[in-house]
Protein backbone atom coordinates (compact mmCIF):
# COMPACT_ATOMS: atom_id res chain seq x y z
CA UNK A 1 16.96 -11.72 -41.37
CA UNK A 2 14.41 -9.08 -40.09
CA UNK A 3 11.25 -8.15 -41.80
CA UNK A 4 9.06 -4.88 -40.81
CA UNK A 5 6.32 -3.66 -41.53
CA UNK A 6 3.63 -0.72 -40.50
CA UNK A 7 1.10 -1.73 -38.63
CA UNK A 8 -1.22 1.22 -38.07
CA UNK A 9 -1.87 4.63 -36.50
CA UNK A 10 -3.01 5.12 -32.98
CA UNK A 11 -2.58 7.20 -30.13
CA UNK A 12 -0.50 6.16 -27.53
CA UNK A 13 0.06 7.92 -23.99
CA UNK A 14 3.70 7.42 -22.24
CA UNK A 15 5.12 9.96 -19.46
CA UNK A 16 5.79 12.31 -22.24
CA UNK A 17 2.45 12.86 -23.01
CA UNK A 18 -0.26 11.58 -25.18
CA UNK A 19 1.08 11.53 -29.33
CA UNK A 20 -0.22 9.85 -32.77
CA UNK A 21 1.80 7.33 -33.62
CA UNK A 22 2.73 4.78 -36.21
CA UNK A 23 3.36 1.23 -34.90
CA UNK A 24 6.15 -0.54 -36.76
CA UNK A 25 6.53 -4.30 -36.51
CA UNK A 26 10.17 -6.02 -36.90
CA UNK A 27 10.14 -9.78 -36.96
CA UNK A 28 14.13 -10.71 -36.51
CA UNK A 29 15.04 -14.72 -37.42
CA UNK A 30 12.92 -17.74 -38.84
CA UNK A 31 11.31 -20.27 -37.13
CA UNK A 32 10.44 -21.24 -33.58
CA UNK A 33 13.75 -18.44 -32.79
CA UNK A 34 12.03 -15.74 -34.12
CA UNK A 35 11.46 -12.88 -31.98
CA UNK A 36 9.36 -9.56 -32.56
CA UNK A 37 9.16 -6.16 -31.21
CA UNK A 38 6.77 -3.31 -31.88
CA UNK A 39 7.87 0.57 -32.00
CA UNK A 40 5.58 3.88 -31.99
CA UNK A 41 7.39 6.60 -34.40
CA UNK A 42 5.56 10.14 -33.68
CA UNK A 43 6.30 12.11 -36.44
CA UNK A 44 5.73 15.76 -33.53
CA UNK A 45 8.57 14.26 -32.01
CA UNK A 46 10.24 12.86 -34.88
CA UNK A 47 11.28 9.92 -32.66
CA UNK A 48 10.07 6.48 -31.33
CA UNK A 49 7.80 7.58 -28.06
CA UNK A 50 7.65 3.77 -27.25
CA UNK A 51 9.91 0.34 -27.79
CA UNK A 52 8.37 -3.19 -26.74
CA UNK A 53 10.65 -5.91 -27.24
CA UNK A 54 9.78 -9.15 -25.15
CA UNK A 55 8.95 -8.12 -21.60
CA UNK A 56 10.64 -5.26 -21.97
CA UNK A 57 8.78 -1.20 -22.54
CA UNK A 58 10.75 1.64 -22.99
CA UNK A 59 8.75 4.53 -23.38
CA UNK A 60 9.40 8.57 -24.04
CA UNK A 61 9.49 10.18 -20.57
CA UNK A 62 9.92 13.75 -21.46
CA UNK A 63 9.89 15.56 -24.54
CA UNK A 64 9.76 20.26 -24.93
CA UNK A 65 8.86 20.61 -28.38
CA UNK A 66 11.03 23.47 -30.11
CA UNK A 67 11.82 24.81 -33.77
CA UNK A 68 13.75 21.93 -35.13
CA UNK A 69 13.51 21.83 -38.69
């Protein structure tokens, strides 16, 4: 069982620069085996520019914007 939800916007700097970003929330399991991450979706990027999960942080490291549609 997961359950996510938005958390808010803010503006988060990784290598790849400095983007507004939505933080998402994911609370996987029940109980005292529950565990949670956090990811940034940048809608410029139309990606996640950072993933926290634990101890772990992945973050964007480079990113040439283009003409995707």
């Amino acid at each position: 069982m997961s359950d996510s939800r938005t958390d808010k916007w803010e503006t988060i700097t990784v290598p790849a620069g400095e983007f507004r970003a939505l933080r998402v929330r994911t609370i996987h399991g029940a109980g005292p085996w529950s565990t949670n991450d956090e990811k940034w979706y940048a809608p410029s990027v139309r990606a996640w520019v950072r993933y926290k999960y634990r101890a772990t942080v992945e973050d964007l490291v480079s990113f040439t914007a283009g003409n995707a549609q």
